[in-house]
C-alpha atoms as a PDB file:
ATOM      1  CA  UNK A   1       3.497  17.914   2.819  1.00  0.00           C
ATOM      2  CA  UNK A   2       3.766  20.820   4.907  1.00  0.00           C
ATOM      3  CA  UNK A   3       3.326  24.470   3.529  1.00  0.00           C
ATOM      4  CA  UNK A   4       2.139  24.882   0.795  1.00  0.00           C
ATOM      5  CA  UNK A   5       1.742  27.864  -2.144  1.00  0.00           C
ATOM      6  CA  UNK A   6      -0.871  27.121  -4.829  1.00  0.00           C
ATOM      7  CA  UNK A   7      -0.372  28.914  -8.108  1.00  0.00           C
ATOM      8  CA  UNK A   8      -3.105  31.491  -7.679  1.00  0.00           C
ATOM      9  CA  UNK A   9      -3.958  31.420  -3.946  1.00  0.00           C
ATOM     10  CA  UNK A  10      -4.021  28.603  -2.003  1.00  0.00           C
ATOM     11  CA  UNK A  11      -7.621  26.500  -2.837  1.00  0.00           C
ATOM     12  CA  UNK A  12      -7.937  28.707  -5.797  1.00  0.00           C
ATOM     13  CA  UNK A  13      -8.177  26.311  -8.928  1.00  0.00           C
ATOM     14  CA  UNK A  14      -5.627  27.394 -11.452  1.00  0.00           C
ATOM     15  CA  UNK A  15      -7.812  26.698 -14.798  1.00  0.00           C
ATOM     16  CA  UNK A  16     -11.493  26.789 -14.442  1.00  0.00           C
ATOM     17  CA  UNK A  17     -14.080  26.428 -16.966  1.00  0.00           C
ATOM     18  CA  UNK A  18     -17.798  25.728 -18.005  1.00  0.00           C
ATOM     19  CA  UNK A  19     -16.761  23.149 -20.935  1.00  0.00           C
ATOM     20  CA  UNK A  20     -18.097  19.566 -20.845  1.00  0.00           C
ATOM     21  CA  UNK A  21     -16.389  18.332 -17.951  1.00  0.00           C
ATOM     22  CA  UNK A  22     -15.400  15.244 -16.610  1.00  0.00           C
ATOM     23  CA  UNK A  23     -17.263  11.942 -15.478  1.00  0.00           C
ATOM     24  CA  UNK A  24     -17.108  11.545 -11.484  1.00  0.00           C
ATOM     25  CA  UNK A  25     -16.146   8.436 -12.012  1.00  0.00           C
ATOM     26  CA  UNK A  26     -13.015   8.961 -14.449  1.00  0.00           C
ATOM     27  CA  UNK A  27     -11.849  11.749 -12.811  1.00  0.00           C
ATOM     28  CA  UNK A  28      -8.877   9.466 -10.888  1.00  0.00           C
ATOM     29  CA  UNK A  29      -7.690   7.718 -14.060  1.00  0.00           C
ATOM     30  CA  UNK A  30      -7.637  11.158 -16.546  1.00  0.00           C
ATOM     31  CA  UNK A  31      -3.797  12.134 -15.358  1.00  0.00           C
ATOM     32  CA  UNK A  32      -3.045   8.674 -16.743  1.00  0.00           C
ATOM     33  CA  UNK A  33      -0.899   8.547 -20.199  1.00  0.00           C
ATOM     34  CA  UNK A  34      -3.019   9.059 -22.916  1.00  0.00           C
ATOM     35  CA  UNK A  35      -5.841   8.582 -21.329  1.00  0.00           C
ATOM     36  CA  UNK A  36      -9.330  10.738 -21.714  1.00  0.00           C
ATOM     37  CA  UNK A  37     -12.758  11.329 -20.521  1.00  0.00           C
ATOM     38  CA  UNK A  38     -15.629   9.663 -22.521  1.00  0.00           C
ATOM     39  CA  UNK A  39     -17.284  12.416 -23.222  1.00  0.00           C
ATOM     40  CA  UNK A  40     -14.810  14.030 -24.764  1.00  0.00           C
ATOM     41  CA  UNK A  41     -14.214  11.133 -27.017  1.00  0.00           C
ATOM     42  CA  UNK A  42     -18.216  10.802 -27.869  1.00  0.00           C
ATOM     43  CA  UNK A  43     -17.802  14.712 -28.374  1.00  0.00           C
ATOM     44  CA  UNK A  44     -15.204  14.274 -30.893  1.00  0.00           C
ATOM     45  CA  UNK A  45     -13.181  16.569 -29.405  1.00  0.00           C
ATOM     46  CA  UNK A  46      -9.008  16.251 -30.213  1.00  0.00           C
ATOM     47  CA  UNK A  47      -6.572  15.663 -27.743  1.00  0.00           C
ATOM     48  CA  UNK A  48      -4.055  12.962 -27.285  1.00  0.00           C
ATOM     49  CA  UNK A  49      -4.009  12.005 -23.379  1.00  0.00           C
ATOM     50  CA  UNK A  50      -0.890  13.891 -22.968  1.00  0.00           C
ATOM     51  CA  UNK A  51      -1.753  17.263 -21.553  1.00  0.00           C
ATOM     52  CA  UNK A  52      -2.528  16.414 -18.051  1.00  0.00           C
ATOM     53  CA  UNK A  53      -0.238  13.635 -18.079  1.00  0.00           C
ATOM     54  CA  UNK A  54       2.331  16.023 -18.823  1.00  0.00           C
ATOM     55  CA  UNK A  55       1.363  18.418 -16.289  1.00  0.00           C
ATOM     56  CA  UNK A  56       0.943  15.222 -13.215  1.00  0.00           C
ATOM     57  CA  UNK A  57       4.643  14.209 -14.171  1.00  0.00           C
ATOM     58  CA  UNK A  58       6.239  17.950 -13.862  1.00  0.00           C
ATOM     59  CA  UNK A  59       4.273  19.215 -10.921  1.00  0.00           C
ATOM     60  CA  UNK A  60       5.430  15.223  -8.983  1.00  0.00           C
ATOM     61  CA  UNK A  61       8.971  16.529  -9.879  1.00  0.00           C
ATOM     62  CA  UNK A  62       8.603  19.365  -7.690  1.00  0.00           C
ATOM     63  CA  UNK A  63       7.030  17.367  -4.993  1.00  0.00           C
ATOM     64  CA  UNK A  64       3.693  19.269  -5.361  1.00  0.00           C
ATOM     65  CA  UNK A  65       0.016  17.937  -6.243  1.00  0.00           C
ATOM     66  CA  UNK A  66      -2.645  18.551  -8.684  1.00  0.00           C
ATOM     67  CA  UNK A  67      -6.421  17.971  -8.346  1.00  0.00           C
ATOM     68  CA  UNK A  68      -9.603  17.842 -10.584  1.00  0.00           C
ATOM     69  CA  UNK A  69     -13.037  18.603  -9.376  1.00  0.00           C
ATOM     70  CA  UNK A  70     -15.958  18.521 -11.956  1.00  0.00           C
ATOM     71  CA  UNK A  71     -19.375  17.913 -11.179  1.00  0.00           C
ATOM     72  CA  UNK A  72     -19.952  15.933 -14.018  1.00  0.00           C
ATOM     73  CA  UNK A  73     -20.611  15.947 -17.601  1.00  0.00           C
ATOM     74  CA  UNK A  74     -21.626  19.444 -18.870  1.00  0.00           C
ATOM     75  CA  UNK A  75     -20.862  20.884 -15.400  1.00  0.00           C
ATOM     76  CA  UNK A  76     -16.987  22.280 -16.462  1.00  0.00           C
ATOM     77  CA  UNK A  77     -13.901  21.357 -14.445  1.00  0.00           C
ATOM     78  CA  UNK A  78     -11.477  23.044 -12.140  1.00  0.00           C
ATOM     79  CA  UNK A  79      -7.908  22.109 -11.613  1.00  0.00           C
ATOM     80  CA  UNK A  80      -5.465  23.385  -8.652  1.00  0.00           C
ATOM     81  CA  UNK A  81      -1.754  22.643  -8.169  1.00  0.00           C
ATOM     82  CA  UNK A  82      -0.163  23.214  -4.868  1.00  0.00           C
ATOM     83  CA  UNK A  83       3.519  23.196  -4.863  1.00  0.00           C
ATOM     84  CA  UNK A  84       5.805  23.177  -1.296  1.00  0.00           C
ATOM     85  CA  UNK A  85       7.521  26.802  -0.787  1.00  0.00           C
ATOM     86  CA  UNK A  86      10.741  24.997  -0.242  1.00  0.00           C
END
């Protein structure tokens, strides 16, 4: 993709946190519409599936990326977008 700029610092997640992350194994399929970890489900926590949906589709417009990395459930999530400088 070439050069890159990520929104703060390059390899710097954007939105970190010590929440109740994400299943390794869902972690490919949660920028899918409307779709959402199990935990979060079996935690009864609200959301719709839209959020990072929303977020996949805008930063694709602008030919950039975003990534997940969690550990696992319990083990919080981080989330970096990289966008091209051009």
């Amino acid at each position: 993709m070439g050069s890159s700029i990520g929104i703060i610092g390059v390899g710097n997640p954007l939105r970190k946190d010590d929440g109740i992350g994400i299943p390794v194994r869902e972690q490919k399929k949660i920028f899918r519409l409307h779709e959402r970890g199990s935990n979060a489900e079996e935690a009864r926590k609200v959301g719709t599936g839209l959020g990072l949906y929303l977020a996949k589709t805008i930063v694709k417009k602008h030919k950039g990326t975003i990534e997940v990395e969690s550990k696992g459930i319990g083990k919080g999530s981080a989330f970096t977008i990289a966008l091209p400088r051009e």
